[in-house]
C-alpha atoms as a PDB file:
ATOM      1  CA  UNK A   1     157.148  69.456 123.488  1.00  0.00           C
ATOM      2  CA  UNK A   2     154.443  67.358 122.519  1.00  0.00           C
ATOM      3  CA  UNK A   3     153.449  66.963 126.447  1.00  0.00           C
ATOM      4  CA  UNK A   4     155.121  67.356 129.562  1.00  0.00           C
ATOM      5  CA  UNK A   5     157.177  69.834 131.462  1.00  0.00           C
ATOM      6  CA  UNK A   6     155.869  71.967 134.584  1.00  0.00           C
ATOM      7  CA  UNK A   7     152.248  72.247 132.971  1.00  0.00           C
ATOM      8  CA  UNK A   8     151.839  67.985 132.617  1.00  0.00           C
ATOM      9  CA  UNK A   9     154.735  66.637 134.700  1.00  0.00           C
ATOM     10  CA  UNK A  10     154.734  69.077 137.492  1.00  0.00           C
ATOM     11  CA  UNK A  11     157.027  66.346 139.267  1.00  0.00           C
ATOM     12  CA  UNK A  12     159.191  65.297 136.649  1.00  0.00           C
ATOM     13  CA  UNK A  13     161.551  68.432 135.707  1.00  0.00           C
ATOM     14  CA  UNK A  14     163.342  66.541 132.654  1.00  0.00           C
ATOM     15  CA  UNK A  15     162.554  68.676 129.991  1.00  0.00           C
ATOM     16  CA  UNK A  16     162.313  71.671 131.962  1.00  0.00           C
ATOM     17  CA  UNK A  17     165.408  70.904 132.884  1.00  0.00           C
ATOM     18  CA  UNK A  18     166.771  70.292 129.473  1.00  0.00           C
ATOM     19  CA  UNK A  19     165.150  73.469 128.343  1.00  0.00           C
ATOM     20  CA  UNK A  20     167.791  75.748 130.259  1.00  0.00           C
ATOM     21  CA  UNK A  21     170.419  73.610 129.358  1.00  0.00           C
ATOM     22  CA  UNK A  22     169.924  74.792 125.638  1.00  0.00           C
ATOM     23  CA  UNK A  23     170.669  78.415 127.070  1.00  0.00           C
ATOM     24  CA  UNK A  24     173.673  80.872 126.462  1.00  0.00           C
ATOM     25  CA  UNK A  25     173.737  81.653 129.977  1.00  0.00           C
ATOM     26  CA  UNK A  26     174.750  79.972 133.056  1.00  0.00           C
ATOM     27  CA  UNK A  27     172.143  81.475 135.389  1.00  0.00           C
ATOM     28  CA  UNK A  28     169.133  82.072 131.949  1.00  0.00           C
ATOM     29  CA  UNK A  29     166.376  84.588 131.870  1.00  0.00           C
ATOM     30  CA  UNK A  30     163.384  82.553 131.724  1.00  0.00           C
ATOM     31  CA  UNK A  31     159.950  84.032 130.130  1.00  0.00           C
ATOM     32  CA  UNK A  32     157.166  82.288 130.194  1.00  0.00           C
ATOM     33  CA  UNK A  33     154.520  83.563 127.357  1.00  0.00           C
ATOM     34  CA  UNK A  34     150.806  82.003 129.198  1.00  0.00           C
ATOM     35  CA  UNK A  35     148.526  83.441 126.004  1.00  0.00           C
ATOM     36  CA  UNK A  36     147.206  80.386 124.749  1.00  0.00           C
ATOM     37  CA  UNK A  37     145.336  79.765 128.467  1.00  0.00           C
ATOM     38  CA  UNK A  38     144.251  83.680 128.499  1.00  0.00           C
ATOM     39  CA  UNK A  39     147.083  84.234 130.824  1.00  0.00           C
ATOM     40  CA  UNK A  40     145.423  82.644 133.431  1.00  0.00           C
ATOM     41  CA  UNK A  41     146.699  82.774 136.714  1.00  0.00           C
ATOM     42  CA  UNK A  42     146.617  79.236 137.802  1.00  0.00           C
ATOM     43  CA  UNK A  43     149.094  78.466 134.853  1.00  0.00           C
ATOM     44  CA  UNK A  44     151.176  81.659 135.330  1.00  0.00           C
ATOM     45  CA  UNK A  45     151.860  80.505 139.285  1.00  0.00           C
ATOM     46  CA  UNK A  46     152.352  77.017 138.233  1.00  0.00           C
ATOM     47  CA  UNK A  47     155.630  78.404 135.982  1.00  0.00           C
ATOM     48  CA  UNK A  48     157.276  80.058 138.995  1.00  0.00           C
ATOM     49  CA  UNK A  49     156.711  77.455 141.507  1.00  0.00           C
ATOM     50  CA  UNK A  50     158.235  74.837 138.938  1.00  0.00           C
ATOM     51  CA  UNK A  51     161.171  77.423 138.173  1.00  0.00           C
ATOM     52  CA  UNK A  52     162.024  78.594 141.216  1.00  0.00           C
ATOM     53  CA  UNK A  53     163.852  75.381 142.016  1.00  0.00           C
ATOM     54  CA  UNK A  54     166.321  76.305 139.042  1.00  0.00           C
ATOM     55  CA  UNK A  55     169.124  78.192 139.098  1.00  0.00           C
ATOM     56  CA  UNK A  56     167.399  80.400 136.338  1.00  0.00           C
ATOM     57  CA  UNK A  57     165.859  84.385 136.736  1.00  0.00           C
ATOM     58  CA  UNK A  58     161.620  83.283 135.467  1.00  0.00           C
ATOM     59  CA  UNK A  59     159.464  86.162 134.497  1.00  0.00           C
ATOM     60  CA  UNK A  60     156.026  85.744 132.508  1.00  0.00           C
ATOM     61  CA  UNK A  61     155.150  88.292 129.927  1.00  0.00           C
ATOM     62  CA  UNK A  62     151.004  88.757 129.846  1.00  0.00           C
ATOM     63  CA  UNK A  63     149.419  90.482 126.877  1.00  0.00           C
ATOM     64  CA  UNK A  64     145.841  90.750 127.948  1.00  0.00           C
ATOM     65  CA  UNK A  65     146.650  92.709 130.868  1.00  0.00           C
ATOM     66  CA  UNK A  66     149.865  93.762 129.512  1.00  0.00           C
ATOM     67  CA  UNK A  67     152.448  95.228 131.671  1.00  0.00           C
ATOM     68  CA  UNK A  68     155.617  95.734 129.693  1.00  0.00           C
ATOM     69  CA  UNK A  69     155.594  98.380 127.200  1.00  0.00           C
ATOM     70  CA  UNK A  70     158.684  97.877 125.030  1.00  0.00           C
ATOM     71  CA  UNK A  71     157.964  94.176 124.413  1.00  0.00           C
ATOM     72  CA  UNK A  72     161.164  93.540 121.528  1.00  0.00           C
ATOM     73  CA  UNK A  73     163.886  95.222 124.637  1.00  0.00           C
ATOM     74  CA  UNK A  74     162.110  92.469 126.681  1.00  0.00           C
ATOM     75  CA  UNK A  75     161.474  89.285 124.800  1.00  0.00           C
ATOM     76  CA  UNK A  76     165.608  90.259 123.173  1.00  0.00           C
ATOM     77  CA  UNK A  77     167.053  90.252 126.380  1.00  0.00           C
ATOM     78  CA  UNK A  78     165.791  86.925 127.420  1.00  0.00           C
ATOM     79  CA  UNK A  79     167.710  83.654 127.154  1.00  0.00           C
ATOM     80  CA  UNK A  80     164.327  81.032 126.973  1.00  0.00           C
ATOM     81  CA  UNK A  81     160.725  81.949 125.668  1.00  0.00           C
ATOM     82  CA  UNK A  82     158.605  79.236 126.958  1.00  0.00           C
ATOM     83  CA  UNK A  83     155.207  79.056 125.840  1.00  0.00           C
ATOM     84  CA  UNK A  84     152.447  77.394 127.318  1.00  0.00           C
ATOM     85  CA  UNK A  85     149.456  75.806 126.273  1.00  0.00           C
ATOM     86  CA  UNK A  86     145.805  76.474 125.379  1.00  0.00           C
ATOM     87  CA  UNK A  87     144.365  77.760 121.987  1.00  0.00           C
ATOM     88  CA  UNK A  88     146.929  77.659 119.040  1.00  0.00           C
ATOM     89  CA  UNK A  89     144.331  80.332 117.612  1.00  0.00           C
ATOM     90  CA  UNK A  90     143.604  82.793 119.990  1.00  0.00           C
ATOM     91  CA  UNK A  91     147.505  82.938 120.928  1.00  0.00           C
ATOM     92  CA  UNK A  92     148.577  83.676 116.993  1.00  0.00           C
ATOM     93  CA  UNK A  93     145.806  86.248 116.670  1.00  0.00           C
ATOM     94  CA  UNK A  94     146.702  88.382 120.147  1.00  0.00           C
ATOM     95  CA  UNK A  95     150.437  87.748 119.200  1.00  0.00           C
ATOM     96  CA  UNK A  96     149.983  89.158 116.061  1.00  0.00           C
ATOM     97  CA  UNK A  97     148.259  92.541 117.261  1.00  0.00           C
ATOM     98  CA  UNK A  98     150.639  93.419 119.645  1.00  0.00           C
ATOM     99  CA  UNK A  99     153.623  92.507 117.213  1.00  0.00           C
ATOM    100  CA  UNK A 100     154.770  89.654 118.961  1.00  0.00           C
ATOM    101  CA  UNK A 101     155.077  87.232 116.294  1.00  0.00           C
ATOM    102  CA  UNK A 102     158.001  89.891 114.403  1.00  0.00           C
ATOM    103  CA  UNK A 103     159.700  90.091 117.724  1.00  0.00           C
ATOM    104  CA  UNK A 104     160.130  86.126 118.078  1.00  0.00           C
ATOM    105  CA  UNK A 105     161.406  85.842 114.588  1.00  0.00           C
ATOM    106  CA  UNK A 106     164.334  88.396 115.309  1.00  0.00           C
ATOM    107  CA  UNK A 107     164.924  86.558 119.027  1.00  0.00           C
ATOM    108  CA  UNK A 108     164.851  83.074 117.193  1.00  0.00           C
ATOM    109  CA  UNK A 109     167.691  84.291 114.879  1.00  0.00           C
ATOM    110  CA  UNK A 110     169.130  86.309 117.746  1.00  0.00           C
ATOM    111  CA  UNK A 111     169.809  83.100 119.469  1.00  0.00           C
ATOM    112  CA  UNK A 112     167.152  83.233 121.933  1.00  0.00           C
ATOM    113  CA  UNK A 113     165.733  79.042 122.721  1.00  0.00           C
ATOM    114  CA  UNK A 114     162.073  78.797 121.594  1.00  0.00           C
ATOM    115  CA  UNK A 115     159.790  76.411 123.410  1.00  0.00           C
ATOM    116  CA  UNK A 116     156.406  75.294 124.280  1.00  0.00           C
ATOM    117  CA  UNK A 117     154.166  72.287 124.916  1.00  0.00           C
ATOM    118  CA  UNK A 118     150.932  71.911 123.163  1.00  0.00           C
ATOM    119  CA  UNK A 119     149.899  75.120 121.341  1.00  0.00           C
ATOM    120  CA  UNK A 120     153.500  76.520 122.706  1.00  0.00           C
ATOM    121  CA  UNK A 121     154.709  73.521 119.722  1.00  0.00           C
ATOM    122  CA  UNK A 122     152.341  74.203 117.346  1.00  0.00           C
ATOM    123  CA  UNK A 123     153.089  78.094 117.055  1.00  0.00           C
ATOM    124  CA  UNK A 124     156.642  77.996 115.794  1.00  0.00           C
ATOM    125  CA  UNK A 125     155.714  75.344 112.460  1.00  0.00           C
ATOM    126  CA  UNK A 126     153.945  76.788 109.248  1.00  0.00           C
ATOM    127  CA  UNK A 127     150.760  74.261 109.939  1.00  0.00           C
ATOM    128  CA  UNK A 128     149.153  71.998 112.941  1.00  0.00           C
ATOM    129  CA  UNK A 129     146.360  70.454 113.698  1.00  0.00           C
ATOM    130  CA  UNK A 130     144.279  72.348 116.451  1.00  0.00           C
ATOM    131  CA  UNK A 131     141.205  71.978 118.439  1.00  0.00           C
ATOM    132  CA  UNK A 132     141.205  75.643 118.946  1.00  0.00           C
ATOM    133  CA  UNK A 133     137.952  75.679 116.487  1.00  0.00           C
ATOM    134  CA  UNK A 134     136.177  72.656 118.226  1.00  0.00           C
ATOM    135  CA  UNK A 135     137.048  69.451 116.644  1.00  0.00           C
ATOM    136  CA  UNK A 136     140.551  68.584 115.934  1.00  0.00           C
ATOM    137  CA  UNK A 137     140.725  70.404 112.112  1.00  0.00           C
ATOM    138  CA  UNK A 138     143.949  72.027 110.423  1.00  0.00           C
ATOM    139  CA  UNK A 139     145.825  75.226 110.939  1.00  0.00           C
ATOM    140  CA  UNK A 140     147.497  77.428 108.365  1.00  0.00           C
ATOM    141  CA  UNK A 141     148.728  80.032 109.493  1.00  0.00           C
ATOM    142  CA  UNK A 142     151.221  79.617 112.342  1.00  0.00           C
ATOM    143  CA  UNK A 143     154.663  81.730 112.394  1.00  0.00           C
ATOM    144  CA  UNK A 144     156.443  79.656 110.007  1.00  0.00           C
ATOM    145  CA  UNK A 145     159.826  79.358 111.831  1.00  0.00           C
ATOM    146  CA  UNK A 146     159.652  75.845 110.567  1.00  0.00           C
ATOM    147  CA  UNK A 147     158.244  74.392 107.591  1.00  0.00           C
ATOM    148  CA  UNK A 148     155.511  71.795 107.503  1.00  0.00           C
ATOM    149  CA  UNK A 149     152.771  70.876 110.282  1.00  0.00           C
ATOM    150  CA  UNK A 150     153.188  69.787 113.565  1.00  0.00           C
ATOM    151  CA  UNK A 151     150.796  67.692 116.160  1.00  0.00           C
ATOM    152  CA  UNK A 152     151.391  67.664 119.913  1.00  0.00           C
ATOM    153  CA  UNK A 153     149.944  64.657 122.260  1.00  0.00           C
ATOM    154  CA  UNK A 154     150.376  62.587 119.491  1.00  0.00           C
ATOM    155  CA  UNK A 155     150.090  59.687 122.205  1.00  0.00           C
ATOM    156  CA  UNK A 156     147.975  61.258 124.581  1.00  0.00           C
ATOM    157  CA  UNK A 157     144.939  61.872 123.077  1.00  0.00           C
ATOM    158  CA  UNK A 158     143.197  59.286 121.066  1.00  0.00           C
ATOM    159  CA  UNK A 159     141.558  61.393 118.000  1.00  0.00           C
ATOM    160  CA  UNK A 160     145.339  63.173 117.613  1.00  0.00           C
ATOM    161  CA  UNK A 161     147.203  60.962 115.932  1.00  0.00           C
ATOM    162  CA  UNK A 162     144.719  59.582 113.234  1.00  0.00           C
ATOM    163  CA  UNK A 163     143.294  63.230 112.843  1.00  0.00           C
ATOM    164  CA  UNK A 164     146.925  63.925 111.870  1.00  0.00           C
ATOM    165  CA  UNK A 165     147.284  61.237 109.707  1.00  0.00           C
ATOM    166  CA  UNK A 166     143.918  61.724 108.003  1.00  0.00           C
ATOM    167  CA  UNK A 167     144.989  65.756 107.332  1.00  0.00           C
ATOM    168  CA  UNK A 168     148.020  64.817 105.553  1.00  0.00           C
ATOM    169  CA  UNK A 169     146.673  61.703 103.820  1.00  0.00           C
ATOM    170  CA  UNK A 170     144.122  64.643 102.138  1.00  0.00           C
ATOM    171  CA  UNK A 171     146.306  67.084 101.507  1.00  0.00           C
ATOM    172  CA  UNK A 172     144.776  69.653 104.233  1.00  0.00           C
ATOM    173  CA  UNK A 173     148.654  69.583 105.780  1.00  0.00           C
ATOM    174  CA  UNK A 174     151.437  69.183 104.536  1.00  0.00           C
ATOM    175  CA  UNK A 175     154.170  66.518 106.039  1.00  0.00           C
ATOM    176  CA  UNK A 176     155.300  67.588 109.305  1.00  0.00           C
ATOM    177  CA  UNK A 177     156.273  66.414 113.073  1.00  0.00           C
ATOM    178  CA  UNK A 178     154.121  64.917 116.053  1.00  0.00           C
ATOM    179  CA  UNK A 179     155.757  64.417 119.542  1.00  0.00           C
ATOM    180  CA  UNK A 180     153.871  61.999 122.682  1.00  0.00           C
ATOM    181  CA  UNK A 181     153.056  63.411 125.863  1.00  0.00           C
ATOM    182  CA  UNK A 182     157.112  63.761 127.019  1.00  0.00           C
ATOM    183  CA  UNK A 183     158.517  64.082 123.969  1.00  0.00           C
ATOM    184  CA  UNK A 184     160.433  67.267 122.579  1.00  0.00           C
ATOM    185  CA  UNK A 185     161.855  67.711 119.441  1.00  0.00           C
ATOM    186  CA  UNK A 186     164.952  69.430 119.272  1.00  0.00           C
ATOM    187  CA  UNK A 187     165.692  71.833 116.385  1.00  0.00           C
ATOM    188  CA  UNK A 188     168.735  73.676 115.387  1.00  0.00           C
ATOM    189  CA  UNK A 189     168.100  76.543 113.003  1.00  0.00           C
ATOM    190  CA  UNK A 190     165.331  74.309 111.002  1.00  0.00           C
ATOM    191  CA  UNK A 191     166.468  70.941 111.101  1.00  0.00           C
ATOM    192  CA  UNK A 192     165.717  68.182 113.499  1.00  0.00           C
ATOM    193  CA  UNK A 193     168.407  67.894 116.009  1.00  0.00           C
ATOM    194  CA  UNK A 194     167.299  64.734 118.439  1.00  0.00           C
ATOM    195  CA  UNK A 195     164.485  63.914 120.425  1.00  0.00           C
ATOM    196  CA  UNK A 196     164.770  63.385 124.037  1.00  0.00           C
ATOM    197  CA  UNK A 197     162.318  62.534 126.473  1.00  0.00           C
ATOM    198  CA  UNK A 198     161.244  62.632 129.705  1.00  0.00           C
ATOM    199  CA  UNK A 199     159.969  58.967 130.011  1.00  0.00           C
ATOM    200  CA  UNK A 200     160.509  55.941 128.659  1.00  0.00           C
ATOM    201  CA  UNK A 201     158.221  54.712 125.598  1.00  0.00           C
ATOM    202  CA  UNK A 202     157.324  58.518 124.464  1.00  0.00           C
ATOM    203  CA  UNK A 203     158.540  58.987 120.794  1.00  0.00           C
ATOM    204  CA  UNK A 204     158.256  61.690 118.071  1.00  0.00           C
ATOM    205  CA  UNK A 205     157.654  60.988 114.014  1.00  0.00           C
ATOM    206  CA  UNK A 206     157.920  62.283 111.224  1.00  0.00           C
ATOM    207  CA  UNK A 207     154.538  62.218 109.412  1.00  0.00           C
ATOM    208  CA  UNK A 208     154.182  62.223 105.417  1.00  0.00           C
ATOM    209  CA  UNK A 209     151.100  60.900 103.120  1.00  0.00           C
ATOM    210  CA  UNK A 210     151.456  57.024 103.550  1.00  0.00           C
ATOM    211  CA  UNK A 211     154.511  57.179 106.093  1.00  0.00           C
ATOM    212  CA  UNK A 212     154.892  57.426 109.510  1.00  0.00           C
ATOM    213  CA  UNK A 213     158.793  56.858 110.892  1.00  0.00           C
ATOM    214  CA  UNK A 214     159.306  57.290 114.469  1.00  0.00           C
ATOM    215  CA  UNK A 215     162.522  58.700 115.231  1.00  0.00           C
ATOM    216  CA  UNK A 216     165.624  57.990 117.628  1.00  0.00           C
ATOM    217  CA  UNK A 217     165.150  59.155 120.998  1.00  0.00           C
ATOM    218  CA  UNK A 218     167.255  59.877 123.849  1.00  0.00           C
ATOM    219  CA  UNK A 219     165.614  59.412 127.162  1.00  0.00           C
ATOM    220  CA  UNK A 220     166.766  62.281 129.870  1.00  0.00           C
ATOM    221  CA  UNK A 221     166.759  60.004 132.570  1.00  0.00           C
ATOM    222  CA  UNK A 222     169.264  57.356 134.235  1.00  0.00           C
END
């Protein structure tokens, strides 16, 4: 998700909606991963409030006060992983000393749904473009789930999309994906599935040196 969800659209529950839709189960375990904010509080309460209204079981797995102990039994037996946002960074750096980022590879291909809005996008691709240093500036070292870059509030924030556009155009990322504010891209395995949305006008693209081609969109709504 480029934008949106609890954490932006606190009263539109499209995507969020959408999200457990993508499950295996009819009633999903829901985990929602706040690392990017410093699992802060505000943002943690904000997921339950938003997902109690679902017919879903939420829980939040914290890593700077961590509370869980066998982490791969926990993140495995979920149905969703839903990351929020904050620094892309900081989130790949604490993921990666408590071993998270092996665990989500074997959920991904264990069937487990993947999301996240911001960072929580960013993570899964190979590359992004971050502010997680300052100014907007490239990333290189996300998981890797999927290949190429990725930018989130493509539509949202002015400096985002020609920041983008400027990376690729010199070769700092390679091609890649950027979704508005309300715009998720969909992907099964590694390749682009759709793009729905949770209002009208919000798009997604894909983004190569000297092309831009915004793709078809479903709109989640009436």
């Amino acid at each position: 998700m480029g934008g949106g969800g609890f954490l932006m659209e606190p009263e539109n529950p499209l995507l969020d909606e959408f999200v457990l839709s993508l499950a295996r189960s009819e009633r999903p375990r829901v985990c929602f991963v706040p690392t990017a904010s410093g699992d802060a509080d505000s943002v943690v309460a904000g997921f339950y409030r938003a997902f109690s209204a679902f017919d879903c079981q939420p829980s939040d797995l914290t890593l700077f006060a961590r509370k869980v102990a066998d982490l791969r039994a926990f993140v495995l037996c979920q149905d969703v992983i839903y990351v929020g946002g904050g620094s892309t960074a900081n989130l790949l750096a604490v993921w990666r000393v408590h071993g998270l980022d092996a665990i989500l590879r074997e959920a991904w291909e264990a069937g487990v749904v993947l999301c996240g809005i911001s960072a929580g996008m960013n993570c899964w691709f190979e590359q992004s473009v971050t502010d997680s240093f300052g100014a907007l500036g490239p990333l290189n070292d996300g998981l890797g789930l999927l290949a190429g870059s990725a930018c989130p509030h493509y539509d949202g924030e002015g400096e985002r999309r020609p920041a983008f556009r400027r990376l690729i155009e010199a070769g700092e990322l390679s091609g890649g994906w950027a979704a508005d504010d309300g715009a998720a891209l969909v992907f099964d395995g590694t390749g682009v599935e759709e793009v729905v949305a949770s209002r009208r006008g919000a798009r997604a693209y894909r983004v190569e040196r000297g092309r831009e081609e915004p793709l078809p969109v479903r709109f989640l709504g009436d």
